[in-house]
C-alpha atoms as a PDB file:
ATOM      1  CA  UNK A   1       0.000   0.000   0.000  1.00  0.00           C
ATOM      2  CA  UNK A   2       2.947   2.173   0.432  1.00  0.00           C
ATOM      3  CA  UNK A   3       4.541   2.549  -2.952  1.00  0.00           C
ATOM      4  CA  UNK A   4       0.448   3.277  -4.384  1.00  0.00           C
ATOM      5  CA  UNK A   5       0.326   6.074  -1.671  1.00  0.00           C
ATOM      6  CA  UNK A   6       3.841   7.337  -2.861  1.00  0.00           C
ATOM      7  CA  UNK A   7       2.641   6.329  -6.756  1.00  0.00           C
ATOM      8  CA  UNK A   8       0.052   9.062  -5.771  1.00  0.00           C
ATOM      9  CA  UNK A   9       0.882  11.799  -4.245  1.00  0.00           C
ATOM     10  CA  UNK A  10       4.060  11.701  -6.795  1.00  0.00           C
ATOM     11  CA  UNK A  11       1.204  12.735  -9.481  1.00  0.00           C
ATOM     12  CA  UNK A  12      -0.409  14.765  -7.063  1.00  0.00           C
ATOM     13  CA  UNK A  13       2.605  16.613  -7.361  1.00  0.00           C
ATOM     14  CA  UNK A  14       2.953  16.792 -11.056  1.00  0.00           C
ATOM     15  CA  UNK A  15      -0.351  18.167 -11.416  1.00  0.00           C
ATOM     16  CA  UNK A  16       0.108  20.969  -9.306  1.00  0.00           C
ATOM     17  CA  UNK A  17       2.312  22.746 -11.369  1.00  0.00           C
ATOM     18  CA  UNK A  18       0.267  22.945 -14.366  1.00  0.00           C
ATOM     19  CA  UNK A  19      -2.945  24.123 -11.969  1.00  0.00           C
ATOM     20  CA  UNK A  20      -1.136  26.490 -10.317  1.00  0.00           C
ATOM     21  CA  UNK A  21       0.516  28.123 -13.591  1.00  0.00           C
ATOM     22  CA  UNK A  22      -2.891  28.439 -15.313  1.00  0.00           C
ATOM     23  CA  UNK A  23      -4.673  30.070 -11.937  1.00  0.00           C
ATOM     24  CA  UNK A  24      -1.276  32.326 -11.537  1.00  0.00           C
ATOM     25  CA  UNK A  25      -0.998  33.389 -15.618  1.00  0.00           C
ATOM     26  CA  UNK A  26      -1.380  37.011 -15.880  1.00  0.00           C
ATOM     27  CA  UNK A  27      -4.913  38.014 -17.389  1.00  0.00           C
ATOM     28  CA  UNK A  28      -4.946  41.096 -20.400  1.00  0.00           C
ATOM     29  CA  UNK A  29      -7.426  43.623 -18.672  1.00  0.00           C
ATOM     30  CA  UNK A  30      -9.223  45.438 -21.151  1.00  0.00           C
ATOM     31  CA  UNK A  31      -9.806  48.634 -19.042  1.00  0.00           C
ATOM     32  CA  UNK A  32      -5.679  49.359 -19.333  1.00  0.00           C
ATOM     33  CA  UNK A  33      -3.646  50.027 -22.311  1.00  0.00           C
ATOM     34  CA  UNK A  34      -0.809  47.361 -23.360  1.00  0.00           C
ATOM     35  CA  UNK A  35       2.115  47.877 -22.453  1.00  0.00           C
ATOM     36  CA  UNK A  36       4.309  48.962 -25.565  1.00  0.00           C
ATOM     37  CA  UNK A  37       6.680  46.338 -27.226  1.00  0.00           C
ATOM     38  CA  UNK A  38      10.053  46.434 -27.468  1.00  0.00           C
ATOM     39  CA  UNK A  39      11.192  46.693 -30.954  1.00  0.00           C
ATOM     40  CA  UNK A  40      14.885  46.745 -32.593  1.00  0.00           C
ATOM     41  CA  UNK A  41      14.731  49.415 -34.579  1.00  0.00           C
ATOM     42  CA  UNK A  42      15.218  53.078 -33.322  1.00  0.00           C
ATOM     43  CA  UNK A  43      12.012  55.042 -33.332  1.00  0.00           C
ATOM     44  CA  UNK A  44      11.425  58.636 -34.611  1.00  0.00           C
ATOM     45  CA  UNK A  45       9.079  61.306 -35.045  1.00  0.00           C
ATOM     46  CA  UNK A  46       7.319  60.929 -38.634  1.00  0.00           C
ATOM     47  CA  UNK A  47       6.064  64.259 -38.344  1.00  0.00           C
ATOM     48  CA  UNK A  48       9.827  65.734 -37.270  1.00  0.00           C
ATOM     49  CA  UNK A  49      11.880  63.807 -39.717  1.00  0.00           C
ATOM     50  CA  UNK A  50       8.594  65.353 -42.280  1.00  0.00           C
ATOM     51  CA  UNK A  51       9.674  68.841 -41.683  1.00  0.00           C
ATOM     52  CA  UNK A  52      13.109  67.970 -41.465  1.00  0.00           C
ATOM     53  CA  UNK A  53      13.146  66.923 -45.084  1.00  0.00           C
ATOM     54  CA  UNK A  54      10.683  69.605 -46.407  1.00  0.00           C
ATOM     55  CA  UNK A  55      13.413  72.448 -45.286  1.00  0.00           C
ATOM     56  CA  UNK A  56      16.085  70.154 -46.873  1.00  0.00           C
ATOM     57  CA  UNK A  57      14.302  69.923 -50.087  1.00  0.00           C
ATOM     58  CA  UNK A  58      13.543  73.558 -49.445  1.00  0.00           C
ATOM     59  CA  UNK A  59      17.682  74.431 -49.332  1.00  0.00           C
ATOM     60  CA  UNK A  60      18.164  72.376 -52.485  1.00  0.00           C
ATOM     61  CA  UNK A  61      16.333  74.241 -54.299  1.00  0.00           C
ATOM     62  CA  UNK A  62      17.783  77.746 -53.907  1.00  0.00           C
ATOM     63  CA  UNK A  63      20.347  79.962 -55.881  1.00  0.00           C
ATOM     64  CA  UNK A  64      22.536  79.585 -52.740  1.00  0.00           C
ATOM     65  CA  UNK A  65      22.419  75.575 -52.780  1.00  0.00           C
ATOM     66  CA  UNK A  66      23.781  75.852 -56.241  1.00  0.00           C
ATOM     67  CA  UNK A  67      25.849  78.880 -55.623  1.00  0.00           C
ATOM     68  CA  UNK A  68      27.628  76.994 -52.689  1.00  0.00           C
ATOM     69  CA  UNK A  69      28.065  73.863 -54.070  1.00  0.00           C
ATOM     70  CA  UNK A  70      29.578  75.020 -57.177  1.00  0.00           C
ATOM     71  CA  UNK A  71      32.155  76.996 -55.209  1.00  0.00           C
ATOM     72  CA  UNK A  72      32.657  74.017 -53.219  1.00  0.00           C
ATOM     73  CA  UNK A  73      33.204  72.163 -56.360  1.00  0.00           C
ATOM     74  CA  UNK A  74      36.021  74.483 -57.404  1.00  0.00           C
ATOM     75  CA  UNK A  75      37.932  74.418 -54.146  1.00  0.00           C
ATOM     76  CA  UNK A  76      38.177  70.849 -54.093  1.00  0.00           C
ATOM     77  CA  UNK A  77      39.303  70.720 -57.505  1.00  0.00           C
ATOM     78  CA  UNK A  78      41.948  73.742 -57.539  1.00  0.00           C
ATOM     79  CA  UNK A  79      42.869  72.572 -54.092  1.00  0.00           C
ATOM     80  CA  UNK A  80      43.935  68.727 -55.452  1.00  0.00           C
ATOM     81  CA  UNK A  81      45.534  70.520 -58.439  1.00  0.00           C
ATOM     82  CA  UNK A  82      47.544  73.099 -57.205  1.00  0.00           C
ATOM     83  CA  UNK A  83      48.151  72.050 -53.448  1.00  0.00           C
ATOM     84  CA  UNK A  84      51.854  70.216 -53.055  1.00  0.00           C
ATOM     85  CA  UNK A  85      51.508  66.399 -53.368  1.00  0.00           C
ATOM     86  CA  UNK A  86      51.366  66.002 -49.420  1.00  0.00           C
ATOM     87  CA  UNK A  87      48.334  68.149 -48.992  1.00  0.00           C
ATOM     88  CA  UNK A  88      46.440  66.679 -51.330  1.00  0.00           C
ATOM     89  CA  UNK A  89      43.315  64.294 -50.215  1.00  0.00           C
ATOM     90  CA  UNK A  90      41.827  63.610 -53.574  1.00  0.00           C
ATOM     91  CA  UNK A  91      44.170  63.442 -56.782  1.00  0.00           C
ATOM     92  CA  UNK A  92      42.653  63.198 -60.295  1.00  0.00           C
ATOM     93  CA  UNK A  93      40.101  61.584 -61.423  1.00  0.00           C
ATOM     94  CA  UNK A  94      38.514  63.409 -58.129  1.00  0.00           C
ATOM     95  CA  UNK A  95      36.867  59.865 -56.974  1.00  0.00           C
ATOM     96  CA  UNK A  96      36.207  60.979 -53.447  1.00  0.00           C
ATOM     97  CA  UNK A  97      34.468  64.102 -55.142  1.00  0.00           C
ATOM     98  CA  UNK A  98      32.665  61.786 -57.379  1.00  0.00           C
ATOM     99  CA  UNK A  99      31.634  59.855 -54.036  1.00  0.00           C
ATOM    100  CA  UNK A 100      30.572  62.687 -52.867  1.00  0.00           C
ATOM    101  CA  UNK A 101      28.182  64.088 -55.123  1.00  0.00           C
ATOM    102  CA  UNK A 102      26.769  60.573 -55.691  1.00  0.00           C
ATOM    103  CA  UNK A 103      25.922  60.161 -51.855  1.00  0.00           C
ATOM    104  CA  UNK A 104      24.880  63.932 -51.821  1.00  0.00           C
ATOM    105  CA  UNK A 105      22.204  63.295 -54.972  1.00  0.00           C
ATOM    106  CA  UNK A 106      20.940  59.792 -53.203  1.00  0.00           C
ATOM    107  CA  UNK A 107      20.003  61.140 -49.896  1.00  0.00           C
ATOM    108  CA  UNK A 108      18.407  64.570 -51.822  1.00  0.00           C
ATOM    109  CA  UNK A 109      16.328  62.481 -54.013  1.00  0.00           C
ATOM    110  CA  UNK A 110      14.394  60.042 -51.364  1.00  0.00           C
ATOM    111  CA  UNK A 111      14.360  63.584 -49.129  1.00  0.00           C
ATOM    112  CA  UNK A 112      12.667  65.950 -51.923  1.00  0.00           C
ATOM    113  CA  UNK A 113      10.051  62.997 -52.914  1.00  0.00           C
ATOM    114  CA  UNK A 114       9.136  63.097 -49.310  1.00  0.00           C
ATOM    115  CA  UNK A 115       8.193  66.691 -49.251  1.00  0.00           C
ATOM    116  CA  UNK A 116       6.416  66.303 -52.380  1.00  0.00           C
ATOM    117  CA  UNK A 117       3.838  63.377 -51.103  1.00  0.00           C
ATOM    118  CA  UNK A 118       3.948  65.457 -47.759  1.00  0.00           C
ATOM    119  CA  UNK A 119       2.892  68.671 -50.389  1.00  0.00           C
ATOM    120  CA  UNK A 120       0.344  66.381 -52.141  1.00  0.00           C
ATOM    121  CA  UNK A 121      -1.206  65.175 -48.496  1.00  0.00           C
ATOM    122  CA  UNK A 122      -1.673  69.133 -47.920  1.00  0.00           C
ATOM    123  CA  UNK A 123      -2.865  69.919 -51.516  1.00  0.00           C
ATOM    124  CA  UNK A 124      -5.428  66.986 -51.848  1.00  0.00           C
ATOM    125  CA  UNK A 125      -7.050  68.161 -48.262  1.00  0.00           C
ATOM    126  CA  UNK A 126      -7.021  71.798 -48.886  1.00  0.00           C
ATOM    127  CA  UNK A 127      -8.736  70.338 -52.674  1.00  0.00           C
ATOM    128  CA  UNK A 128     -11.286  68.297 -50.132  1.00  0.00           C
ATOM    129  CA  UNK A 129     -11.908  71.616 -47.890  1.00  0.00           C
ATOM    130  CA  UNK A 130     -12.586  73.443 -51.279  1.00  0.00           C
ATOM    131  CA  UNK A 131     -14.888  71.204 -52.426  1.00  0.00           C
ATOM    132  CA  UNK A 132     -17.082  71.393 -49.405  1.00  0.00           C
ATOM    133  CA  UNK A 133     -16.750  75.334 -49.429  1.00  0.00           C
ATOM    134  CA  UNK A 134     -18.299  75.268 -52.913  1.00  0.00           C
ATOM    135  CA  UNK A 135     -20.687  73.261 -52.089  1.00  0.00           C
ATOM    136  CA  UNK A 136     -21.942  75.141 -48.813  1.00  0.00           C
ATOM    137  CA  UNK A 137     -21.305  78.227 -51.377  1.00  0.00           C
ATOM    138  CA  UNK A 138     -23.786  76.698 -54.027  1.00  0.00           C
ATOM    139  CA  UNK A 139     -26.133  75.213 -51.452  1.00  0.00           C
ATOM    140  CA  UNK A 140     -26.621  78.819 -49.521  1.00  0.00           C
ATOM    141  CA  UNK A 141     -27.132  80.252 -53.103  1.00  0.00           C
ATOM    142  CA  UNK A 142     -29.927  77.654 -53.872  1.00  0.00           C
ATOM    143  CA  UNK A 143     -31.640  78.560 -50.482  1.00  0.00           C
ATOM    144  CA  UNK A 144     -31.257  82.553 -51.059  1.00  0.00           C
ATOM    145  CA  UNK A 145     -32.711  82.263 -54.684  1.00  0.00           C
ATOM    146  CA  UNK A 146     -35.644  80.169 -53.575  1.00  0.00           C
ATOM    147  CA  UNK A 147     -36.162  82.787 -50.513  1.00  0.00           C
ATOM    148  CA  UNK A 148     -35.799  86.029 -53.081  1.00  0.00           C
ATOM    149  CA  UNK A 149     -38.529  84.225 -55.229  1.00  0.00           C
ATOM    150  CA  UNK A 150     -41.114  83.510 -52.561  1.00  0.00           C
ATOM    151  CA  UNK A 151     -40.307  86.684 -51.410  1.00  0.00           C
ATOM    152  CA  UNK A 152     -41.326  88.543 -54.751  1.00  0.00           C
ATOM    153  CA  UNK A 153     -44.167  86.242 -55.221  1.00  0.00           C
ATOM    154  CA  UNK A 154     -45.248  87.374 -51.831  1.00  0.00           C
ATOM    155  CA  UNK A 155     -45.161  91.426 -53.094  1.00  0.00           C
ATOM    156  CA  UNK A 156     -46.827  90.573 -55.817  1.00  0.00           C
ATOM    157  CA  UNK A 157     -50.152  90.046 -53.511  1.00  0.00           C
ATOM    158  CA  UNK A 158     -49.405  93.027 -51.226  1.00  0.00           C
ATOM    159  CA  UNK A 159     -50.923  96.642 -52.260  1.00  0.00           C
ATOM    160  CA  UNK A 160     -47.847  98.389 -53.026  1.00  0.00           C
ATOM    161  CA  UNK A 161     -47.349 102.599 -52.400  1.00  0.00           C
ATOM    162  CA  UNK A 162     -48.290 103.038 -56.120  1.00  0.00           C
ATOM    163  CA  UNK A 163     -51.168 100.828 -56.221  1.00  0.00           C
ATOM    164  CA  UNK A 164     -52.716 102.533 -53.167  1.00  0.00           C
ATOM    165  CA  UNK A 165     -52.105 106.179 -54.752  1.00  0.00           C
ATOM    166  CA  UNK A 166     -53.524 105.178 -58.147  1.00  0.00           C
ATOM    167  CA  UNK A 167     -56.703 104.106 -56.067  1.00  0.00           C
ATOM    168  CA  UNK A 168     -57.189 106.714 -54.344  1.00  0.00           C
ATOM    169  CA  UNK A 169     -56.771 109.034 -57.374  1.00  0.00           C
ATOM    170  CA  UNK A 170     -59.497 106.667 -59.015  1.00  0.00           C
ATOM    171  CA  UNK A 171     -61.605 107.005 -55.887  1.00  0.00           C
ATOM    172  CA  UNK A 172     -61.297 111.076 -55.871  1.00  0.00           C
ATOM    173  CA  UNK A 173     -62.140 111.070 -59.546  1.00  0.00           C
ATOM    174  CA  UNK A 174     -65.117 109.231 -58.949  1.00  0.00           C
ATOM    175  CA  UNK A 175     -66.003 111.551 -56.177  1.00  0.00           C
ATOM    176  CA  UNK A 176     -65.622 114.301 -58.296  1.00  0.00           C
ATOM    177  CA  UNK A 177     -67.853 112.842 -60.838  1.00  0.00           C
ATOM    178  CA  UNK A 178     -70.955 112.144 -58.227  1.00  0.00           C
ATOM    179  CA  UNK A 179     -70.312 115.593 -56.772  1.00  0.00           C
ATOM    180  CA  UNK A 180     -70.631 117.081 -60.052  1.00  0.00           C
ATOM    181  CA  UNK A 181     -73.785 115.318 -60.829  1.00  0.00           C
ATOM    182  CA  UNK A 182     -75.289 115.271 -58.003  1.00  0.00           C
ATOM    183  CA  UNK A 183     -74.931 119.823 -58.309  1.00  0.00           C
ATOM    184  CA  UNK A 184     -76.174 119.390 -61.826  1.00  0.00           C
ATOM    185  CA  UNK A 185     -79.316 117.528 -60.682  1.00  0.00           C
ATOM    186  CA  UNK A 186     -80.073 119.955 -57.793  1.00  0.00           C
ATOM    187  CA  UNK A 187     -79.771 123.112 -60.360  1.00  0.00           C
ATOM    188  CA  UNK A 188     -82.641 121.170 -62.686  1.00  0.00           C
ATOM    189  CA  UNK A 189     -85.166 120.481 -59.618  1.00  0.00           C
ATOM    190  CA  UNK A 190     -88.293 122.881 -59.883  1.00  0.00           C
ATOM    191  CA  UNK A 191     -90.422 123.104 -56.062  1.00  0.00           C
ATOM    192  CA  UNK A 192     -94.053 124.080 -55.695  1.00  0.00           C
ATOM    193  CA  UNK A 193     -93.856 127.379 -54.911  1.00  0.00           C
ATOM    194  CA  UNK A 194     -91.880 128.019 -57.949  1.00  0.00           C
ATOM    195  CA  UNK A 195     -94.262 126.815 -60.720  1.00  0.00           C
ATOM    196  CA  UNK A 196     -96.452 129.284 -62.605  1.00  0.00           C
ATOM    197  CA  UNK A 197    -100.335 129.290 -62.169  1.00  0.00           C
ATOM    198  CA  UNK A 198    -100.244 128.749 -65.917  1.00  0.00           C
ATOM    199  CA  UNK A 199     -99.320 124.968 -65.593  1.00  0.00           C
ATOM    200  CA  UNK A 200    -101.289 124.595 -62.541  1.00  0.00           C
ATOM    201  CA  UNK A 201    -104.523 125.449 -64.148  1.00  0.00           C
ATOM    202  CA  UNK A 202    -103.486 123.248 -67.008  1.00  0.00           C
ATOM    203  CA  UNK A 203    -102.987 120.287 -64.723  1.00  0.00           C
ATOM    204  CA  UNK A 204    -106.439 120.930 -63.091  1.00  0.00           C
END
């Protein structure tokens, strides 16, 4: 009975580990952020290094890029030509020049393409915030034509300052009219007392 009681609690023992590990293993909570990874190469500021070669690109293409470069160009050369053989760094055919200008012209290339997608970013949202100004711009004209419309169909149906005065000129014309006939009528009326006996014996 021994070695089953040893037999066991020796697996006892082997299954403890694994319970323990899985109860112990660290749980991702989803209310903090990740911690960030480590990673191998060096990081840098997109935005930074953007800028960075945007004045580069900028410098290259100045008068006084070319101006300076061209006198460096000249100083190298008259330097390796007319220097004593001891001073000289770069003999003819100028390779270390030629080294130079090639490393120069690969690093300006990559750097000036950069500014020009960072240039085309910029351009294609100032395009996008165009857009959408014409469009407000179109839409408020729509809305202000349609209001100046209703608007004039509306004064259409209201008595205007002219309409009212050419009424009321009607009006006192007609007035005048009545007034006048009506005095014409009263100057035609003959009373009682004014007939002559002549026509009242007549009428008897």
């Amino acid at each position: 009975m021994a070695p089953e009681r040893d037999g066991t609690r020796e697996n006892a023992r082997e299954r403890t580990p694994s319970g323990a590990t899985a109860t112990t293993r660290p749980r991702a909570r989803l209310d903090q952020p990740r911690p960030p990874r480590r990673r191998l190469l060096p990081e840098w500021d997109p935005e930074a290094f953007g800028r960075l070669s945007e004045r580069i690109a900028r410098f290259l293409g100045t008068g006084r890029f070319i101006v300076w470069m061209t006198v460096v160009i000249i100083m190298w050369v008259l330097w390796n030509v007319f220097a004593p053989h001891g001073l000289r760094f770069d003999n003819y055919p100028f390779i270390f020049l030629t080294l130079m200008l090639s490393l120069q012209a690969s690093y300006a290339a990559p750097l000036i393409l950069l500014a020009q997608n960072r240039q085309d970013d910029r351009d294609r949202v100032n395009l996008e915030q165009d857009r959408k100004q014409n469009e407000r711009s179109i839409a408020d004209t729509e809305y202000l034509t349609r209001e100046v419309a209703s608007l004039r169909m509306g004064l259409g149906e209201v008595a205007t300052r002219d309409w009212i005065r050419n009424e009321l000129q009607d009006m006192l014309k007609e007035l005048d009219g009545l007034r006048a006939g009506h005095d014409g009528q009263e100057g035609r009326v003959v009373f009682p007392a004014d007939r002559s006996p002549g026509r009242d014996a007549d009428d008897r």
